[in-house]
N, C-alpha and C. Protein backbone atom coordinates (compact mmCIF):
# COMPACT_ATOMS: atom_id res chain seq x y z
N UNK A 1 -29.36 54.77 -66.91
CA UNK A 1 -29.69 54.57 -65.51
C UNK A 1 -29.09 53.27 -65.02
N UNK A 2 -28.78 53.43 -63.81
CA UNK A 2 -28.08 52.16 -63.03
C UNK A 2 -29.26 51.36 -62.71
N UNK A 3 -28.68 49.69 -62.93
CA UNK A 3 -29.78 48.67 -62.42
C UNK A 3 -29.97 48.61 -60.38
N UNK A 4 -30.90 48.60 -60.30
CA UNK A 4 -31.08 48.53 -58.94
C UNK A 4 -30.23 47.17 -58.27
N UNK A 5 -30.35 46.65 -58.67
CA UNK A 5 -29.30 45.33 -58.07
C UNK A 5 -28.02 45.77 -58.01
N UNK A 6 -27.41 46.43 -58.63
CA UNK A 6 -26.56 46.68 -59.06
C UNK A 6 -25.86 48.18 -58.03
N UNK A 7 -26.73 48.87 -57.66
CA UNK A 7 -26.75 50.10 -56.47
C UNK A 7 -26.95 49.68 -55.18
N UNK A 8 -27.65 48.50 -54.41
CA UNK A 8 -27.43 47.95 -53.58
C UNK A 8 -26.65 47.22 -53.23
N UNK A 9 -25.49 46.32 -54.54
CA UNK A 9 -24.07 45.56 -54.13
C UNK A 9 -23.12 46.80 -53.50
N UNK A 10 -23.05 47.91 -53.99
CA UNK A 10 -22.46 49.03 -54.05
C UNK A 10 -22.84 49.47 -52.98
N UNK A 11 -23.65 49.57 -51.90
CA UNK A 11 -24.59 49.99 -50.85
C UNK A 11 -24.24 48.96 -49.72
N UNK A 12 -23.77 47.82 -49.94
CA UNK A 12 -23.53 46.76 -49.06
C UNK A 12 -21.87 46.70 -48.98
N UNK A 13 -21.57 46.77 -50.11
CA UNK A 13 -19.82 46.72 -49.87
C UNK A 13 -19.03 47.25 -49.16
N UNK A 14 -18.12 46.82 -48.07
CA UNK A 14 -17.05 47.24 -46.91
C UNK A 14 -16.38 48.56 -47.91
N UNK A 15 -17.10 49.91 -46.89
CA UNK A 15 -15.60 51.28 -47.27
C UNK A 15 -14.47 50.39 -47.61
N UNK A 16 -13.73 50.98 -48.88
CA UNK A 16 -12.38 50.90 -48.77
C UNK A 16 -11.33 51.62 -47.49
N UNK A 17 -10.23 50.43 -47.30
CA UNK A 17 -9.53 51.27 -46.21
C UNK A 17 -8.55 51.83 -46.81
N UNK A 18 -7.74 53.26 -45.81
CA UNK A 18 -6.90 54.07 -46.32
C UNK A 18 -5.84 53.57 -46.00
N UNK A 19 -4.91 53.89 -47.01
CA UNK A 19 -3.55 53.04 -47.38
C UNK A 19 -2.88 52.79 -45.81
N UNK A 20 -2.73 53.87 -44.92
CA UNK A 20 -2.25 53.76 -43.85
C UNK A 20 -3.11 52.79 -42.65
N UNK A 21 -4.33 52.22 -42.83
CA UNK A 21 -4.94 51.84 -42.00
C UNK A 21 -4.64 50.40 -42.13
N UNK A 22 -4.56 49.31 -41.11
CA UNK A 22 -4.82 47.86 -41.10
C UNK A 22 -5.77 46.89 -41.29
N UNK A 23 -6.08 46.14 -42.02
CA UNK A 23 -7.07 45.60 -41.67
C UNK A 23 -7.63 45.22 -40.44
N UNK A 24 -8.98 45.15 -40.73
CA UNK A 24 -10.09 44.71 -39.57
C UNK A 24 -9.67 43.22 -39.21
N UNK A 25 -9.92 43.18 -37.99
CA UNK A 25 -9.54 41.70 -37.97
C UNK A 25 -10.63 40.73 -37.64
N UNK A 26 -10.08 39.34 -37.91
CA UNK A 26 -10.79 38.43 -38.38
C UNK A 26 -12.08 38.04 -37.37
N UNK A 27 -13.22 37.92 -37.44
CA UNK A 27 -14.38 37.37 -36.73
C UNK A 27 -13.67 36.53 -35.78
N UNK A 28 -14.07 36.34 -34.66
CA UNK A 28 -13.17 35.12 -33.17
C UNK A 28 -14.22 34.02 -34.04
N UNK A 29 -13.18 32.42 -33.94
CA UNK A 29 -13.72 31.17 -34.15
C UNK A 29 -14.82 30.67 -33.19
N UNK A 30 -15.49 30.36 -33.42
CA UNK A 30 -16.45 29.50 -32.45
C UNK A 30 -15.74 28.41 -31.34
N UNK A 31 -15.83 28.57 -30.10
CA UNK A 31 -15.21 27.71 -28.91
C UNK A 31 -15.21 26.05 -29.58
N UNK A 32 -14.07 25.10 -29.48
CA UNK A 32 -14.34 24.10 -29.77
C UNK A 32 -14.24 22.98 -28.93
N UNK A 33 -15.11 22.99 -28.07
CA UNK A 33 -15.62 22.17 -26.56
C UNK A 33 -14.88 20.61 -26.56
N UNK A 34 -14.34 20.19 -27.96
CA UNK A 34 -14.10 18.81 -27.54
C UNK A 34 -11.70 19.24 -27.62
N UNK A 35 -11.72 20.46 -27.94
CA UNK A 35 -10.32 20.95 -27.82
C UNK A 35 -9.97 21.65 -26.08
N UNK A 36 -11.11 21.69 -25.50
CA UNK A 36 -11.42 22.67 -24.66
C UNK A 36 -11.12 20.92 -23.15
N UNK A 37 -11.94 19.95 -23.64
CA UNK A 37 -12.24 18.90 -22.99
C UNK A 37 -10.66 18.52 -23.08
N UNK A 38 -9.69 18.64 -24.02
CA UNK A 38 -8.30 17.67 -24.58
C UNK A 38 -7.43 18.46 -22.91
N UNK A 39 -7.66 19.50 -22.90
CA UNK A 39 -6.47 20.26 -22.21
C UNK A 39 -7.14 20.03 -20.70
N UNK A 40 -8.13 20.22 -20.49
CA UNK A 40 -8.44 19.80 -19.51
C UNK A 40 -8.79 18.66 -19.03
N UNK A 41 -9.63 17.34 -19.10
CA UNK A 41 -8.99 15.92 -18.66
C UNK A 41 -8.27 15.23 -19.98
N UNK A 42 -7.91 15.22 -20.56
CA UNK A 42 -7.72 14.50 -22.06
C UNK A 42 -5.82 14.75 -22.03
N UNK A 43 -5.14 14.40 -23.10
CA UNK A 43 -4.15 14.08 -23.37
C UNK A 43 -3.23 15.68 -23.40
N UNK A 44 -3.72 16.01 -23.49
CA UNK A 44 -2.99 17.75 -23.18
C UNK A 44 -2.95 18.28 -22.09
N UNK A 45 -3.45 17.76 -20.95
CA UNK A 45 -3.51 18.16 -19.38
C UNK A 45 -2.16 18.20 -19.20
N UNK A 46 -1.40 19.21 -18.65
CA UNK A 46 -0.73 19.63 -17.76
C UNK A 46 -0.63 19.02 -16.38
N UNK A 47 0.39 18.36 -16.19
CA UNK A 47 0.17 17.89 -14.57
C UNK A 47 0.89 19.04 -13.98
N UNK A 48 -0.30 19.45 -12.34
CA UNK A 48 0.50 20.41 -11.76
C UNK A 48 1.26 20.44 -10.83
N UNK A 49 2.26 20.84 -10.63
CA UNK A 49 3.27 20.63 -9.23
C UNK A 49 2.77 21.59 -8.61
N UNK A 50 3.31 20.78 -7.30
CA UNK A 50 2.68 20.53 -5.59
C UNK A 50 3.54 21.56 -5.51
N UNK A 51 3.16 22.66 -5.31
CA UNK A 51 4.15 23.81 -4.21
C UNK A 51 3.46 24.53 -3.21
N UNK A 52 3.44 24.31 -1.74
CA UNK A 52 2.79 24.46 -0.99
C UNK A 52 2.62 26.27 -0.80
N UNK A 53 3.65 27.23 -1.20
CA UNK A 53 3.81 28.39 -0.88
C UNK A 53 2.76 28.94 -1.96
N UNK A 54 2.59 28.02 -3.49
CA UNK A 54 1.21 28.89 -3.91
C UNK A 54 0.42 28.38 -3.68
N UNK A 55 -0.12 27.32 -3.38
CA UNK A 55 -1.43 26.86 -2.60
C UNK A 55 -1.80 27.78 -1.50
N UNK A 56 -1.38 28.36 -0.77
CA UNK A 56 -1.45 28.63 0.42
C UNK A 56 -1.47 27.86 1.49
N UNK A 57 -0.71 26.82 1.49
CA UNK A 57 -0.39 26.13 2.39
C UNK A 57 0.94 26.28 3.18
N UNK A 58 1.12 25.52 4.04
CA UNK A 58 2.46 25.88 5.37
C UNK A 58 3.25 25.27 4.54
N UNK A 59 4.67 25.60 4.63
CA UNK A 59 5.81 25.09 4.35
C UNK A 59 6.31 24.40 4.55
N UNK A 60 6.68 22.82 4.65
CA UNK A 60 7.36 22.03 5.68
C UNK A 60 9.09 22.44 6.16
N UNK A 61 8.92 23.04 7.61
CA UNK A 61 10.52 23.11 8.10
C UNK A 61 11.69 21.86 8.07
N UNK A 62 12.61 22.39 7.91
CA UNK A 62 13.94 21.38 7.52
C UNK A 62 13.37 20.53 8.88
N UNK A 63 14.43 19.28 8.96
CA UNK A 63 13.88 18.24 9.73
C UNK A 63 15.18 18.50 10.66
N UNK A 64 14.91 18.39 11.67
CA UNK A 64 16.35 18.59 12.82
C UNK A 64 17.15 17.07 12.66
N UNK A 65 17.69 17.26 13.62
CA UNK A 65 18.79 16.45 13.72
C UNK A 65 18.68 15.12 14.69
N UNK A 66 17.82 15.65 15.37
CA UNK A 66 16.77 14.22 16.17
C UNK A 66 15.89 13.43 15.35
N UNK A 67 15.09 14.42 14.52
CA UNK A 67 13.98 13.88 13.79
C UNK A 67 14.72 12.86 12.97
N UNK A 68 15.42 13.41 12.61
CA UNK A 68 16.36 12.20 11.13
C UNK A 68 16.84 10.98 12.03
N UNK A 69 17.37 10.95 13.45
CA UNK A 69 17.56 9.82 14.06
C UNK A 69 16.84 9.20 14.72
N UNK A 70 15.77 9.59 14.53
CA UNK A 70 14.50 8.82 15.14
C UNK A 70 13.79 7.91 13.91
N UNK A 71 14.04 8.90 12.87
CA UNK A 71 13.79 8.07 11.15
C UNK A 71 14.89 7.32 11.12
N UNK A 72 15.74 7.08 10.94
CA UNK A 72 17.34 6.10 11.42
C UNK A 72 17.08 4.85 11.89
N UNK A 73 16.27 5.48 13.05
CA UNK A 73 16.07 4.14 14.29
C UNK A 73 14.84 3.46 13.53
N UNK A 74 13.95 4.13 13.27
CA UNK A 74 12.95 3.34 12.93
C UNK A 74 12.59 2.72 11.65
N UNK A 75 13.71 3.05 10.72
CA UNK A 75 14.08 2.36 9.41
C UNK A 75 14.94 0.98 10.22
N UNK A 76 15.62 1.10 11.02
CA UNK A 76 16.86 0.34 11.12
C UNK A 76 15.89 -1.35 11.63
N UNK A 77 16.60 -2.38 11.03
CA UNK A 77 16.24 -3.47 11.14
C UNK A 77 15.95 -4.10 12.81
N UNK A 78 16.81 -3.72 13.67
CA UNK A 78 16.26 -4.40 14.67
C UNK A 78 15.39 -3.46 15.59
N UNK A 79 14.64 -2.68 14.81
CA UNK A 79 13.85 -1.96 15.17
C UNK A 79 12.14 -2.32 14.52
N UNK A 80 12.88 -2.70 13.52
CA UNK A 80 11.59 -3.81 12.12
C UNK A 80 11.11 -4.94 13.18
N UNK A 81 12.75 -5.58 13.35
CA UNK A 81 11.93 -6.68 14.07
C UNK A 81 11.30 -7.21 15.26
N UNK A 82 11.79 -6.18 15.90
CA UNK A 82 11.07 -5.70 17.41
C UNK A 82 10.07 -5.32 17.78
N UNK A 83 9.53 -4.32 16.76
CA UNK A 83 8.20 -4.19 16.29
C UNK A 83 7.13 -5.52 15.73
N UNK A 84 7.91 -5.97 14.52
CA UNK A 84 7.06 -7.17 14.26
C UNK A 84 6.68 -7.99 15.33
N UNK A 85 7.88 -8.69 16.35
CA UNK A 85 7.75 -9.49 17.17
C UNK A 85 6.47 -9.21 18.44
N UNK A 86 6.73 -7.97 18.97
CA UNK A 86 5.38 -7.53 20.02
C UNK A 86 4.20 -7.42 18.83
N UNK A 87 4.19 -7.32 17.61
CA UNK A 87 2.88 -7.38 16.80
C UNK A 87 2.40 -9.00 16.72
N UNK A 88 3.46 -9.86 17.05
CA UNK A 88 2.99 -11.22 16.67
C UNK A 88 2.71 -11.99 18.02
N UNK A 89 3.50 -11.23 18.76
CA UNK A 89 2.86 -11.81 20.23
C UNK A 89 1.40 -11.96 20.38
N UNK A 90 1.30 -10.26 20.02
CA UNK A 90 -0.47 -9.91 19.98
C UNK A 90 -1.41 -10.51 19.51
N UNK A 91 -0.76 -10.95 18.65
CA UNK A 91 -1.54 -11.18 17.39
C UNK A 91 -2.18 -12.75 17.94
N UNK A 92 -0.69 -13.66 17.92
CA UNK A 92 -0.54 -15.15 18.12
C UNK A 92 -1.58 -15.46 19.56
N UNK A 93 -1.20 -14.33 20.71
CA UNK A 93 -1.67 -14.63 21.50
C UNK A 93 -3.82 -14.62 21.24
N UNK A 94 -4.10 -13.28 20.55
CA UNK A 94 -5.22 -13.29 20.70
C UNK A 94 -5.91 -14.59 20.05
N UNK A 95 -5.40 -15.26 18.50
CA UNK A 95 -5.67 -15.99 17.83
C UNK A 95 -5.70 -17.31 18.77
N UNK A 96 -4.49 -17.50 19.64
CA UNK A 96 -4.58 -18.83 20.66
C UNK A 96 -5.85 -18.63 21.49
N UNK A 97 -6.10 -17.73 22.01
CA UNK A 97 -7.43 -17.36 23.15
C UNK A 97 -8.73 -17.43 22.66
N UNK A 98 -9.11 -17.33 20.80
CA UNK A 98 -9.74 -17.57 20.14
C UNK A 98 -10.30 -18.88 20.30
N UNK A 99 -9.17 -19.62 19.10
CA UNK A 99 -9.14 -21.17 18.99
C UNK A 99 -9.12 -21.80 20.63
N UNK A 100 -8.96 -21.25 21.64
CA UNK A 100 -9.25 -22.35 22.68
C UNK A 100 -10.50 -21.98 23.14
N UNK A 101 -11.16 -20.83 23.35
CA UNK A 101 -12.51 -20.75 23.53
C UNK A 101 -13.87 -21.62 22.28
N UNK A 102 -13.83 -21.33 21.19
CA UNK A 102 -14.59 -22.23 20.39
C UNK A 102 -14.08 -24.11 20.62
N UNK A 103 -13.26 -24.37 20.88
CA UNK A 103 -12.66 -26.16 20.82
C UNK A 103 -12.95 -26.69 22.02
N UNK A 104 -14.27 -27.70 21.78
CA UNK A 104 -14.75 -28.73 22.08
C UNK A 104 -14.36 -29.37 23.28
N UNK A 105 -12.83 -29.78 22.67
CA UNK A 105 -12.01 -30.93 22.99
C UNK A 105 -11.64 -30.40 24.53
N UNK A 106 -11.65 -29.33 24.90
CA UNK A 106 -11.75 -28.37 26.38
C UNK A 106 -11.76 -29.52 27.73
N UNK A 107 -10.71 -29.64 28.36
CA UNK A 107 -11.40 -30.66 29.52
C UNK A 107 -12.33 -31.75 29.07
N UNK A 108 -11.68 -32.68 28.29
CA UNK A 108 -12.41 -33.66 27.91
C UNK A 108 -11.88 -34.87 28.33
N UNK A 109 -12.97 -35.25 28.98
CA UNK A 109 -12.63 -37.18 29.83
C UNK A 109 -13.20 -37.97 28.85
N UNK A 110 -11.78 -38.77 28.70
CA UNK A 110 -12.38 -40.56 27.84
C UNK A 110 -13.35 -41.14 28.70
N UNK A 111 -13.07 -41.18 29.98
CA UNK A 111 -14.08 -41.70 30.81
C UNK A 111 -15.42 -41.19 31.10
N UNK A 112 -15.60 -39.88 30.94
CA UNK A 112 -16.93 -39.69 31.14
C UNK A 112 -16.59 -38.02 30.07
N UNK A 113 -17.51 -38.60 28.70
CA UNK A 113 -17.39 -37.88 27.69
C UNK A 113 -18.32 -36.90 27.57
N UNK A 114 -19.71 -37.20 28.57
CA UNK A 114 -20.47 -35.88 28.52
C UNK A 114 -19.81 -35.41 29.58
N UNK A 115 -19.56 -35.36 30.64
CA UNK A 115 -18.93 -34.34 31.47
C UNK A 115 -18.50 -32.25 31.11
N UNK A 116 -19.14 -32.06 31.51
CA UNK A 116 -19.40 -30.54 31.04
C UNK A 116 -17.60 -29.85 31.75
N UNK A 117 -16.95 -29.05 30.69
CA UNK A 117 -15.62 -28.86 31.61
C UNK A 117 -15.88 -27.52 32.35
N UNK A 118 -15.08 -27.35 33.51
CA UNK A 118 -15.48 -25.86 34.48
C UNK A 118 -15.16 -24.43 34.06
N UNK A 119 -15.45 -23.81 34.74
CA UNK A 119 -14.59 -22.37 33.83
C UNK A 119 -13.12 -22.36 34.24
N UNK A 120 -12.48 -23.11 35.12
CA UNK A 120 -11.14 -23.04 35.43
C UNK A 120 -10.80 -23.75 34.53
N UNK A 121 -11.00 -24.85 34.53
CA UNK A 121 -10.48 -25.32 33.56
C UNK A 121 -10.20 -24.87 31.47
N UNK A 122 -11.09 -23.96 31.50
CA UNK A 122 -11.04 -23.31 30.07
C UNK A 122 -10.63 -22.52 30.63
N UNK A 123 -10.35 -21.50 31.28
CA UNK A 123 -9.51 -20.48 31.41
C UNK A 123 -7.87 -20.93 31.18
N UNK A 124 -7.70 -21.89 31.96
CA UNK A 124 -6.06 -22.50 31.88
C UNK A 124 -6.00 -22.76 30.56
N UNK A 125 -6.59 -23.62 30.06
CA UNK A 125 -6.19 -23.73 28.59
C UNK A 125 -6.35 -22.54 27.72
N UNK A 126 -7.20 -21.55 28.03
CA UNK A 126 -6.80 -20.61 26.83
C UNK A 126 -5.50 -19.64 27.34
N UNK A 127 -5.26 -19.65 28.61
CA UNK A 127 -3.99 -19.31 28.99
C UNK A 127 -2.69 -19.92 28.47
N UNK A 128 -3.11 -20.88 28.33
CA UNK A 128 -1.65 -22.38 27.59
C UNK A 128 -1.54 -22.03 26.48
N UNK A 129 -2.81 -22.10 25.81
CA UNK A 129 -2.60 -21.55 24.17
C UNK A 129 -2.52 -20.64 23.83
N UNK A 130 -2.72 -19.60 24.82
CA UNK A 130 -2.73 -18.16 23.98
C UNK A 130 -1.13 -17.74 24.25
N UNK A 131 -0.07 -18.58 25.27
CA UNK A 131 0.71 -17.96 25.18
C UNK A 131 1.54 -18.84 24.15
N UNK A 132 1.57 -20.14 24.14
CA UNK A 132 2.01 -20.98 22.99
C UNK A 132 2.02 -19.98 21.72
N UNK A 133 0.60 -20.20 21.26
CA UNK A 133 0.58 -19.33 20.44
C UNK A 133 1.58 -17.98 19.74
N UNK A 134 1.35 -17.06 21.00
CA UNK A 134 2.09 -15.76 20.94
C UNK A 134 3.42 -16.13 20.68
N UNK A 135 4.07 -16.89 21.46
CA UNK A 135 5.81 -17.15 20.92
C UNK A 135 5.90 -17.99 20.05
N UNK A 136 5.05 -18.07 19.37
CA UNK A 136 5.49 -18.86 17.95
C UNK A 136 4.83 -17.42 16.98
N UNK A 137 4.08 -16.89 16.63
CA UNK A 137 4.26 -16.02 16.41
C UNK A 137 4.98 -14.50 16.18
N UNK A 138 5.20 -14.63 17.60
CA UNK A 138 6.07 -13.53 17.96
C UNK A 138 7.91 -13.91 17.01
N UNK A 139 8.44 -15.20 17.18
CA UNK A 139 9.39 -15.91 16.25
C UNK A 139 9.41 -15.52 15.48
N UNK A 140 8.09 -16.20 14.12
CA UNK A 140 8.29 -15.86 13.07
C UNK A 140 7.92 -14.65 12.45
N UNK A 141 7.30 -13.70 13.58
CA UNK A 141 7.18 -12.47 12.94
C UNK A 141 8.30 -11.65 13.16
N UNK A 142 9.01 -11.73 13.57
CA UNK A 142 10.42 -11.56 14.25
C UNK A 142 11.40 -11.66 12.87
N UNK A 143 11.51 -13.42 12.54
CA UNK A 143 12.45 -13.34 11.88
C UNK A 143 11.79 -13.07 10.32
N UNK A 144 11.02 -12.96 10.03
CA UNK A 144 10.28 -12.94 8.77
C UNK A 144 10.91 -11.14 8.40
N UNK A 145 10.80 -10.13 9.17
CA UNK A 145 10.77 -9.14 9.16
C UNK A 145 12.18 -9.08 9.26
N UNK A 146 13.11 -9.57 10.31
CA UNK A 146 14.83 -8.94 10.02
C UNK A 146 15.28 -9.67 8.58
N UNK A 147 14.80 -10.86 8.03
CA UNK A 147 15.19 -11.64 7.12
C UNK A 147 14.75 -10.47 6.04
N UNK A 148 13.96 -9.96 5.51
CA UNK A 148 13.36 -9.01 5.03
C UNK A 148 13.68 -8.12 4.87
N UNK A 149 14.30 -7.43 5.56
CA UNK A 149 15.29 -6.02 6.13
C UNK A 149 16.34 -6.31 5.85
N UNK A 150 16.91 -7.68 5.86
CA UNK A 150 18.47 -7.81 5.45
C UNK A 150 18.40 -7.70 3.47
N UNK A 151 17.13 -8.41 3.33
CA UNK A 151 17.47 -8.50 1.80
C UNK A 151 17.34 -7.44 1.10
N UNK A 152 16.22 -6.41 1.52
CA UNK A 152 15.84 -5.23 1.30
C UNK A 152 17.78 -4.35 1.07
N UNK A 153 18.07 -4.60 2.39
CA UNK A 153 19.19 -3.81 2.50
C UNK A 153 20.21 -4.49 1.27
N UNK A 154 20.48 -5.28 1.37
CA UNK A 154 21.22 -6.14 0.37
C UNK A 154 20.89 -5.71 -1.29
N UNK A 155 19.55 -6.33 -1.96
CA UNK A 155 19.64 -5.86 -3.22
C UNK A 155 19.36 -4.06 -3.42
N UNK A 156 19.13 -3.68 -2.21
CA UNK A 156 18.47 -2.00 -2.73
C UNK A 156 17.98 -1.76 -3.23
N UNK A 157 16.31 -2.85 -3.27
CA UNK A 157 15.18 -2.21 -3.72
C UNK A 157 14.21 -3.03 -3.10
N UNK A 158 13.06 -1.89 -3.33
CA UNK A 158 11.61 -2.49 -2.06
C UNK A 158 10.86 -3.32 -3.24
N UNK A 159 10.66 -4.38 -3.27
CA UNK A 159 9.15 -5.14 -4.49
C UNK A 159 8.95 -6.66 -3.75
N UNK A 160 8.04 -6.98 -4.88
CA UNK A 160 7.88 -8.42 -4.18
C UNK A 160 8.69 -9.28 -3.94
N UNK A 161 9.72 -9.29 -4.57
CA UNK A 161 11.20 -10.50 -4.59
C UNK A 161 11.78 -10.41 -3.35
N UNK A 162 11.32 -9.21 -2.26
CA UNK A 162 12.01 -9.38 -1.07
C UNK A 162 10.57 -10.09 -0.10
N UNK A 163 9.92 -9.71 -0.30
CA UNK A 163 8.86 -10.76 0.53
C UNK A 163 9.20 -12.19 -0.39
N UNK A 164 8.93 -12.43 -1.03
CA UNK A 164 8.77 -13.93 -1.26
C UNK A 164 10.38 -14.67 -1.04
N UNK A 165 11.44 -13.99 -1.14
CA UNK A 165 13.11 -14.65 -0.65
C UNK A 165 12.87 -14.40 1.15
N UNK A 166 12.43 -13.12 1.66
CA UNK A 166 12.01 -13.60 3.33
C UNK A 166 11.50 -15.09 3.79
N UNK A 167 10.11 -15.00 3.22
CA UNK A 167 9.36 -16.11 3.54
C UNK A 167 10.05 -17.55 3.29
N UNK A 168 10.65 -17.72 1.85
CA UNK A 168 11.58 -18.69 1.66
C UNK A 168 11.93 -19.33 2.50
N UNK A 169 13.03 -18.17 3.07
CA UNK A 169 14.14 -18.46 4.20
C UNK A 169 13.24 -18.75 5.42
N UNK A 170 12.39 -17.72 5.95
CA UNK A 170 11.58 -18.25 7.34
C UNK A 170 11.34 -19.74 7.00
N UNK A 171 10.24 -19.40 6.05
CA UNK A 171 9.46 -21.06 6.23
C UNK A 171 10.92 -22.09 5.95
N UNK A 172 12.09 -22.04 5.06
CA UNK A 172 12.78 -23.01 5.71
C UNK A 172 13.19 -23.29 6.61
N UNK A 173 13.78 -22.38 7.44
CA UNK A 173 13.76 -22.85 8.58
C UNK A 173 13.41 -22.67 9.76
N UNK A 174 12.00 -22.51 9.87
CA UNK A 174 11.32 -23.56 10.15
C UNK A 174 10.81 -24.68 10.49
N UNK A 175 10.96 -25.20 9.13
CA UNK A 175 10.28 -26.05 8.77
C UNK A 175 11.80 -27.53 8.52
N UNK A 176 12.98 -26.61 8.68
CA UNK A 176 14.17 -27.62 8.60
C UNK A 176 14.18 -28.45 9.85
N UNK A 177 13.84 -27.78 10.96
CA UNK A 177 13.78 -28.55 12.24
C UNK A 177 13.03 -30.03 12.19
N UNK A 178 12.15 -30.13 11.06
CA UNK A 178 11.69 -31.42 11.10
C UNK A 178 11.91 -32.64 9.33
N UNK A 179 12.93 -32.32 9.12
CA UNK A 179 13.79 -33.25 7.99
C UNK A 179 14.00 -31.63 6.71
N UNK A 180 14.66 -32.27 5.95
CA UNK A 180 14.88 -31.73 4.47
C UNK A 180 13.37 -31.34 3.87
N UNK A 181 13.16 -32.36 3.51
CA UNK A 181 11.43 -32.41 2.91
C UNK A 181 10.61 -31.10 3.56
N UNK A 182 10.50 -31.27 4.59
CA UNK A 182 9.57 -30.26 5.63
C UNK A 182 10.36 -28.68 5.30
N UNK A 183 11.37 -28.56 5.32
CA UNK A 183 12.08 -27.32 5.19
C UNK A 183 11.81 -27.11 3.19
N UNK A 184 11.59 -27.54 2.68
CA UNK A 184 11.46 -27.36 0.79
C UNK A 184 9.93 -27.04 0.98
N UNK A 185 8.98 -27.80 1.85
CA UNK A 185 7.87 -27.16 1.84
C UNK A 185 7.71 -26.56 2.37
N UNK A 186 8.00 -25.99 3.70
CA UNK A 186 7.54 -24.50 4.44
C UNK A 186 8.31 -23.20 3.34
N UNK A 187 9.09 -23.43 2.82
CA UNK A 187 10.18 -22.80 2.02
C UNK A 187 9.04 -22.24 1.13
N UNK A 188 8.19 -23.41 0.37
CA UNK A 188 7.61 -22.97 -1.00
C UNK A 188 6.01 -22.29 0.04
N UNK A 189 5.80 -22.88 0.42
CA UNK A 189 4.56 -22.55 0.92
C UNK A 189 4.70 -21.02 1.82
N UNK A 190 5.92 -21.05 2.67
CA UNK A 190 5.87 -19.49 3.18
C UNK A 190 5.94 -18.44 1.73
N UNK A 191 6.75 -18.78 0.95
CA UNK A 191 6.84 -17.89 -0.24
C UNK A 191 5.88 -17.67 -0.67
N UNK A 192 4.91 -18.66 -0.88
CA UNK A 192 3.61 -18.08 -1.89
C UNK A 192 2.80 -17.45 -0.97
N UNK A 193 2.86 -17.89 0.28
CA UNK A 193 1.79 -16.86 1.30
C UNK A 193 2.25 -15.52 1.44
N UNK A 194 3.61 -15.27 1.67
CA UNK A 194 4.24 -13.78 1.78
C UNK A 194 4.07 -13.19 0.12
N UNK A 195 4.05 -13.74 -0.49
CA UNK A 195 3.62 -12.97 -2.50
C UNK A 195 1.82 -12.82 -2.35
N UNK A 196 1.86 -13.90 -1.81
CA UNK A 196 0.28 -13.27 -2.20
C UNK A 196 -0.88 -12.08 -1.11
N UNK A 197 0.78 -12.22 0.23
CA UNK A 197 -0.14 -10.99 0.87
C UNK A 197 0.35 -9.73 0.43
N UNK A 198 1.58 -9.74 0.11
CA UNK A 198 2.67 -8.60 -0.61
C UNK A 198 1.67 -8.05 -1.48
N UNK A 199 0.73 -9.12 -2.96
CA UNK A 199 0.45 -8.72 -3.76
C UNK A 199 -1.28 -7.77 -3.29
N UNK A 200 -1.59 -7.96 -2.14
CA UNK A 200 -3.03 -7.95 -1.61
C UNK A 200 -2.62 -6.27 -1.27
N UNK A 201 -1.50 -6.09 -0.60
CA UNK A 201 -1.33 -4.79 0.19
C UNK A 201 -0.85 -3.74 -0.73
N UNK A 202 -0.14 -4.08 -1.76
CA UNK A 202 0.32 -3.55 -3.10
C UNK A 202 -0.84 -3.31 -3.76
């Protein structure tokens, strides 16, 4: 007689398959969530290109022949600095109309130092300063920007080395109008102000 242990291995064992048949195939692996995490944000991500026709998005049409000279014009340098300049008018002017409304010194008599000054009189002066202001502004935002545009154009490439050689040149001269000395420091001092707003907007 057969051992009972021995009739149940026999009872449990996979049919043999027929010569013509394939094996069964293998059990699926268990998902492995941290291979699953690699491809999707991790080092196996796929970056996907932008193509608007499978997004379902609009197509952008070729650009006419105006459009490109209107991009022309408004790349082109004395278009930079024409722009800058009415930005520094604005600018200079509002900053003058500022500083003369807060300052003290407004219609002020040596002779009679409390004397309260009128509103005409602060009106004129923030008129004086705000236009002072604006054309000195309007200047150096002027030339800061074609100086800028020339170097740009010159080495053929956009980074910080063209703001800080702009400013250079502005703040020298500048700052040459009042000796050598004065032009080496507006020179260094415009440079580090144009790098460090370059580096702020970057």
């Amino acid at each position: 007689a057969e051992r009972p242990w021995v009739c149940m291995a026999i009872m449990a064992a996979p049919p043999p398959s027929a010569p013509g048949e394939s094996a069964p195939p293998p059990p699926p692996q268990p998902l492995q969530y941290s291979l699953l995490l690699q491809h999707l944000v991790g080092d196996k991500r796929q970056p996907r290109v932008w193509d608007p026709a499978v997004f379902g998005g609009i197509p952008c049409p070729p650009k006419s022949e105006e459009q490109k000279m209107v991009e022309r014009v408004m790349e082109s340098c004395p278009f930079k600095a024409a722009l800058a300049c009415v930005g520094g008018f604005v600018l200079g002017g509002a900053f003058g109309i500022f500083t003369a409304g807060i300052d003290t010194n407004v219609g002020f008599d040596p002779k009679d130092p409390y004397r309260t000054p009128t509103a005409k009189e602060v009106l004129k002066d923030m008129g004086q300063r705000g236009i002072s202001y604006a054309k000195n502004f309007a200047i150096v935002g002027a030339m800061f920007s074609c100086t800028e545009c020339v170097v740009e154009s010159y080495r053929g490439k956009s980074d910080w080395k063209n703001s800080v050689i702009s400013g250079c040149i502005t703040g020298g001269a500048i700052g040459f109008r009042a000796g050598l000395k004065a032009g080496v420091i507006g020179c260094g001092g415009f440079a580090a102000f144009s790098a460090a707003v370059d580096y702020y907007l970057r």
